[in-house]
C-alpha atoms as a PDB file:
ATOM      1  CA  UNK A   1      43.882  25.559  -0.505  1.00  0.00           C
ATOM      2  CA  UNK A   2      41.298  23.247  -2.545  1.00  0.00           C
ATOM      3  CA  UNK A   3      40.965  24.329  -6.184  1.00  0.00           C
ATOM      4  CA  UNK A   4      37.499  25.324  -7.450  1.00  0.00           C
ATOM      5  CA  UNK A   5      36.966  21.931  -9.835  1.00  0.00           C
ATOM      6  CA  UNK A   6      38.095  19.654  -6.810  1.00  0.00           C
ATOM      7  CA  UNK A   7      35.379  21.822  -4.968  1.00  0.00           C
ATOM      8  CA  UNK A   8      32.687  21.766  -7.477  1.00  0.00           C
ATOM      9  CA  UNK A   9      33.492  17.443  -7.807  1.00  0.00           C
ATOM     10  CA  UNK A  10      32.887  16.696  -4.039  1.00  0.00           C
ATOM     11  CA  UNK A  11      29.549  18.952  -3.894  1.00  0.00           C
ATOM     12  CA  UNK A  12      28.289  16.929  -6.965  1.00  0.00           C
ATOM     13  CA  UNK A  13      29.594  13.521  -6.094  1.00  0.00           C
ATOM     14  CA  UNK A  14      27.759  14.089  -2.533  1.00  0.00           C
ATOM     15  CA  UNK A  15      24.674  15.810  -4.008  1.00  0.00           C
ATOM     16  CA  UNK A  16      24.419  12.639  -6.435  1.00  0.00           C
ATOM     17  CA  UNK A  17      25.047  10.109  -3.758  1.00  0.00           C
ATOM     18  CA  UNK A  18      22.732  11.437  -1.435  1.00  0.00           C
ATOM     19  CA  UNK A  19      20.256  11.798  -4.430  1.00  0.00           C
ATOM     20  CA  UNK A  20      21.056   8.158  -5.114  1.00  0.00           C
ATOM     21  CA  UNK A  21      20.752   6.863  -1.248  1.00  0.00           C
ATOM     22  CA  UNK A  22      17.505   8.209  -0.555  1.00  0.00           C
ATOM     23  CA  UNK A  23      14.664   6.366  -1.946  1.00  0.00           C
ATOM     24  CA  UNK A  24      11.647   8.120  -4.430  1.00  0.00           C
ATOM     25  CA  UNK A  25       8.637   9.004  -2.119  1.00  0.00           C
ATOM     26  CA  UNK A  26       6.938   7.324  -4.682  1.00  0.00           C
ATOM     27  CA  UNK A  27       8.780   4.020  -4.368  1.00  0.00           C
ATOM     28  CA  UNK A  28       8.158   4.304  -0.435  1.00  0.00           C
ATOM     29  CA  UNK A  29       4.112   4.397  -0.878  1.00  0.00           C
ATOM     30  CA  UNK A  30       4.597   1.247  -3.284  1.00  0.00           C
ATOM     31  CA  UNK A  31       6.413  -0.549  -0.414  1.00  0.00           C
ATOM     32  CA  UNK A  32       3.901  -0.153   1.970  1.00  0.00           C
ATOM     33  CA  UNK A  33       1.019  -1.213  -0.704  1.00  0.00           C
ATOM     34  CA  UNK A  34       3.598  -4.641  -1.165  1.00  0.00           C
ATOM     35  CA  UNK A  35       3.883  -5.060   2.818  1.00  0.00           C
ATOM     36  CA  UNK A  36       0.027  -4.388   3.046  1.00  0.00           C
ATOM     37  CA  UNK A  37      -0.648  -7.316  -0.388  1.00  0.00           C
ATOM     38  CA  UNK A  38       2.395  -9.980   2.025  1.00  0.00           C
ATOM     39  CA  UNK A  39       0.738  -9.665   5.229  1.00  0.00           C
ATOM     40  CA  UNK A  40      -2.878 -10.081   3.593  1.00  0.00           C
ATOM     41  CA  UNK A  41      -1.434 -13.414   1.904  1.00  0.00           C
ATOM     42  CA  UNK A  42       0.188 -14.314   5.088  1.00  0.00           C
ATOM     43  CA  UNK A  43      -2.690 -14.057   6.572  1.00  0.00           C
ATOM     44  CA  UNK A  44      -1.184 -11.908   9.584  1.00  0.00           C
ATOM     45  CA  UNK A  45      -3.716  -9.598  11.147  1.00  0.00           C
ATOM     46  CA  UNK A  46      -0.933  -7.664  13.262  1.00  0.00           C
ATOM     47  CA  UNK A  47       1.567  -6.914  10.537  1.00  0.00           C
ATOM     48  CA  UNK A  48      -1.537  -5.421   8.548  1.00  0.00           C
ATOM     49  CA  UNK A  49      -2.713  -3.429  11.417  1.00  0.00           C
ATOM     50  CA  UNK A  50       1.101  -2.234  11.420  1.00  0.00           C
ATOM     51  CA  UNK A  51       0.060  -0.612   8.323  1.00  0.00           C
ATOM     52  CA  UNK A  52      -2.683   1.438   9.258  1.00  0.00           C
ATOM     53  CA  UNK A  53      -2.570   4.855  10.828  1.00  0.00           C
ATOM     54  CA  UNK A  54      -3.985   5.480  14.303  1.00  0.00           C
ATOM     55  CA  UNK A  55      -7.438   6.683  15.074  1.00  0.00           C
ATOM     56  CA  UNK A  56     -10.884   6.441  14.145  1.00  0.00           C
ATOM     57  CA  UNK A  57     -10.484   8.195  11.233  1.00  0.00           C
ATOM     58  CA  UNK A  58      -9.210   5.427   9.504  1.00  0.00           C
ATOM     59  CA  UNK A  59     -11.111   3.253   7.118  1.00  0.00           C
ATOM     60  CA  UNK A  60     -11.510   0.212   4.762  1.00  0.00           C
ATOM     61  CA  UNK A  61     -14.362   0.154   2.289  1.00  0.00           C
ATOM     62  CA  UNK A  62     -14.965  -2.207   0.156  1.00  0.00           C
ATOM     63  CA  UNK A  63     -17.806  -2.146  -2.867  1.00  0.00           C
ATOM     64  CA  UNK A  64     -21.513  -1.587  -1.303  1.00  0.00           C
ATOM     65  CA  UNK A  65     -22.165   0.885   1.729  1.00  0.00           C
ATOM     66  CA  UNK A  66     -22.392  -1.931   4.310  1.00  0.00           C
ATOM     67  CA  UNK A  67     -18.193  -3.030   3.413  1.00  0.00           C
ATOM     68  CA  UNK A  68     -17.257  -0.044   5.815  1.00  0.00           C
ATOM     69  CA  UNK A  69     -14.920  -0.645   8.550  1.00  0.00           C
ATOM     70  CA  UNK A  70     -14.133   2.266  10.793  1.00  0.00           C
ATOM     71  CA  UNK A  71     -11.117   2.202  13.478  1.00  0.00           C
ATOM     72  CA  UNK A  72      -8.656  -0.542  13.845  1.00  0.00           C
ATOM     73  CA  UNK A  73     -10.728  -2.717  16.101  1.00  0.00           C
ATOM     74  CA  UNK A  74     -13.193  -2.980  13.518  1.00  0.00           C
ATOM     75  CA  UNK A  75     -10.336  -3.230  10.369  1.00  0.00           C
ATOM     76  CA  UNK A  76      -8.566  -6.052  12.348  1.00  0.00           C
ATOM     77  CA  UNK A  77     -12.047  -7.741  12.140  1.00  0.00           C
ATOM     78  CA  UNK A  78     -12.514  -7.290   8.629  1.00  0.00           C
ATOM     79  CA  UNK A  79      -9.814  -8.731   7.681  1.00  0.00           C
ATOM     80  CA  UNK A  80      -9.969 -12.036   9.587  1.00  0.00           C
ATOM     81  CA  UNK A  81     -13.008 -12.197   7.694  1.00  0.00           C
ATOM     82  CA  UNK A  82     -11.337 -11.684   4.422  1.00  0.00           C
ATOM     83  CA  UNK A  83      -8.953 -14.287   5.469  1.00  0.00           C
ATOM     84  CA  UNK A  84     -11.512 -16.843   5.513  1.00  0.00           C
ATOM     85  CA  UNK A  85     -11.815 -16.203   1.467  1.00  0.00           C
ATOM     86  CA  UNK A  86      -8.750 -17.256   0.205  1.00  0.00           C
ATOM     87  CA  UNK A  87      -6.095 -19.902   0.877  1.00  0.00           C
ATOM     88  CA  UNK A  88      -2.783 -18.107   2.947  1.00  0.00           C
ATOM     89  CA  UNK A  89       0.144 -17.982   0.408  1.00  0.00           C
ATOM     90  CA  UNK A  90      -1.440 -18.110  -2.318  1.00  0.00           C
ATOM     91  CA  UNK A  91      -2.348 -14.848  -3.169  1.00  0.00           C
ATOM     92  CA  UNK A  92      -0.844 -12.943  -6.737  1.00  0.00           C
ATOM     93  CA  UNK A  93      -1.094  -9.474  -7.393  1.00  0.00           C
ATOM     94  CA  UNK A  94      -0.649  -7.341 -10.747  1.00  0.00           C
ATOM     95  CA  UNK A  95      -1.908  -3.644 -11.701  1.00  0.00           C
ATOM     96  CA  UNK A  96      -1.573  -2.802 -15.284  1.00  0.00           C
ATOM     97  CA  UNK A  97      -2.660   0.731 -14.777  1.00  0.00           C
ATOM     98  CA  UNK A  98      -1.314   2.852 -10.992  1.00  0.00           C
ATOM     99  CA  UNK A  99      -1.102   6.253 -10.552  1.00  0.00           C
ATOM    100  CA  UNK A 100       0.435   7.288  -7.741  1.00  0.00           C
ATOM    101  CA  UNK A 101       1.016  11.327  -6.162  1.00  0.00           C
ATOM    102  CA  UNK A 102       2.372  13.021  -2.562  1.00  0.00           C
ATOM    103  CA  UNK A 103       1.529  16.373  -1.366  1.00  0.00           C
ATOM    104  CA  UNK A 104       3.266  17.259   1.664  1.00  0.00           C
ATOM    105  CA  UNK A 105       2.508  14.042   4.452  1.00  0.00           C
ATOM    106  CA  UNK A 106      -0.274  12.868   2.051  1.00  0.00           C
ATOM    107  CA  UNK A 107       0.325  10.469  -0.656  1.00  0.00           C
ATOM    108  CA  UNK A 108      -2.164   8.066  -2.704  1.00  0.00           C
ATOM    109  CA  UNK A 109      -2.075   5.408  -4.813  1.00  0.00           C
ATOM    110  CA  UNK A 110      -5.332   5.008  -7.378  1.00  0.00           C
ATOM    111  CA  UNK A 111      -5.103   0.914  -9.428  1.00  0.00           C
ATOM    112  CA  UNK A 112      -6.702  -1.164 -11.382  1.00  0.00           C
ATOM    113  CA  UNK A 113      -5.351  -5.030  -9.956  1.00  0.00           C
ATOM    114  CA  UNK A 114      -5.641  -8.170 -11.296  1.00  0.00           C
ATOM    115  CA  UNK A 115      -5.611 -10.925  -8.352  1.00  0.00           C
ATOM    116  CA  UNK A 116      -5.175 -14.644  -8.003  1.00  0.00           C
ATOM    117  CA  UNK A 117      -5.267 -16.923  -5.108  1.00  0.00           C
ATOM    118  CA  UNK A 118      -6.814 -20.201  -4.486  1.00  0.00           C
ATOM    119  CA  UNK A 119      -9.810 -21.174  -2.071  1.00  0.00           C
ATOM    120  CA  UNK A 120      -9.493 -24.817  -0.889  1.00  0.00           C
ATOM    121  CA  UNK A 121      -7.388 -25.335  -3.505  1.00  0.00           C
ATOM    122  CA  UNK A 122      -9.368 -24.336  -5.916  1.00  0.00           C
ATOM    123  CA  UNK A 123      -7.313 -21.311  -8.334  1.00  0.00           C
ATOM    124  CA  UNK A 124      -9.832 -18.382  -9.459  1.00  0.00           C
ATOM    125  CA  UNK A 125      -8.994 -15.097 -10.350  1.00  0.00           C
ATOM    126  CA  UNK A 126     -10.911 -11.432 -10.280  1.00  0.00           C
ATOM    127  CA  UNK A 127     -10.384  -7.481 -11.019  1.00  0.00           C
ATOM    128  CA  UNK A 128     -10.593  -5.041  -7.983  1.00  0.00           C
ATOM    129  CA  UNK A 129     -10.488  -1.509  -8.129  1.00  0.00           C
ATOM    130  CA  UNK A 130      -7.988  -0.284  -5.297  1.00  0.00           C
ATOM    131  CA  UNK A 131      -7.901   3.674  -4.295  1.00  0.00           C
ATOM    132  CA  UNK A 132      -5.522   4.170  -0.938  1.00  0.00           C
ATOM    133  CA  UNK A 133      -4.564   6.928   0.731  1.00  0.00           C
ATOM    134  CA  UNK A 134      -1.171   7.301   3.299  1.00  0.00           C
ATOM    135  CA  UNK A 135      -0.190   9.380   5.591  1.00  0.00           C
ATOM    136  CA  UNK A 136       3.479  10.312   6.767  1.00  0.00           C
ATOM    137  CA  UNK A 137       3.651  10.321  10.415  1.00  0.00           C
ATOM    138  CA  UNK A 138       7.009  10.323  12.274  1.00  0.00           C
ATOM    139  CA  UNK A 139       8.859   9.602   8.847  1.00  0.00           C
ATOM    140  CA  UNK A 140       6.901   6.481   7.926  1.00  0.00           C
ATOM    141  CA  UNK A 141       4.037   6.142   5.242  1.00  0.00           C
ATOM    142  CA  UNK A 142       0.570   5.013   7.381  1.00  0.00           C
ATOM    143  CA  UNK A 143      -2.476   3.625   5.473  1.00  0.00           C
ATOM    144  CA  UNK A 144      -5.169   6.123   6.460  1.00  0.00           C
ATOM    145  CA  UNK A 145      -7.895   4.765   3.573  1.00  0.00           C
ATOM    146  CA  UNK A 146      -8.392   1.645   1.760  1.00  0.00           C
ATOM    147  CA  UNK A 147     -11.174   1.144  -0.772  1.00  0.00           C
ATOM    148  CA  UNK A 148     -11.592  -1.660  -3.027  1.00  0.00           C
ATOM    149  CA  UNK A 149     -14.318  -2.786  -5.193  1.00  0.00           C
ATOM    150  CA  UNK A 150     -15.221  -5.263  -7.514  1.00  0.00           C
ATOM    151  CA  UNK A 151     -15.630  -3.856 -11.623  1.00  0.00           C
ATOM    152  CA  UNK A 152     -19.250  -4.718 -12.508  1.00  0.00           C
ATOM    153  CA  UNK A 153     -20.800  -4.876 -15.862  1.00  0.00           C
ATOM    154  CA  UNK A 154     -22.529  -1.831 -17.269  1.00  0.00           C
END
């Protein structure tokens, strides 16, 4: 017969461990917003579409009403564009300020990012604004919406 402290010690040590194994929803949406920042400096088109949810209800937009991409088709094209901006490998990400929140299969992650990278060689840095919004779907974070825009003077 197991005594009532050896009980109570295995149901803690497993709740803990378990608690311990599985990672912070939060965490999960960073990792995909870290695969999403390594496949744009890799310059790799298919790992970024990876990202992104199915469907046409899936967007990029960047700072003016044209940047709107709509679908993957028209995403993947967007971003072969953006590749032509920056030098592959050499782009550096920091956000002093994220918030980040899940409800249910929906998560988001609102920043304020300073970037580096270097065109031809040439270093330069700049502020974007960077609001995304994932969906779970079959037990893996999805990018669903992407916005970024560039901080302008009042």
């Amino acid at each position: 017969m197991t005594s009532k402290p050896f009980f109570i010690a295995t149901v803690l040590t497993l709740v803990c461990a378990s608690a311990v194994a599985a990672p912070e929803p939060e965490a999960e949406l960073r990792e995909v917003l870290s695969a999403h920042e390594q496949a744009l400096d890799n310059h790799d088109v298919d790992a970024l579409m990876g990202l992104y949810a199915p469907g046409e209800e899936t967007v990029v937009m960047g700072t003016t009403p044209p940047e709107r991409w709509v679908g993957k088709a028209q995403i993947a094209d967007a971003y072969r564009h953006f590749f032509e901006d920056f030098d592959a490998g050499t782009l550096e990400r920091d956000c002093p300020w994220m918030q980040i929140g899940i409800s249910g299969d929906t998560g988001w992650i609102t920043a304020n990012c300073e970037y580096t990278d270097s065109l031809k060689g040439e270093s330069r840095s700049f502020a974007l604004n960077v609001t995304v919004v994932m969906q779970k779907l079959e037990g893996a974070w999805k990018l669903r919406t992407m916005h970024f825009s560039n901080p302008t003077a009042p």
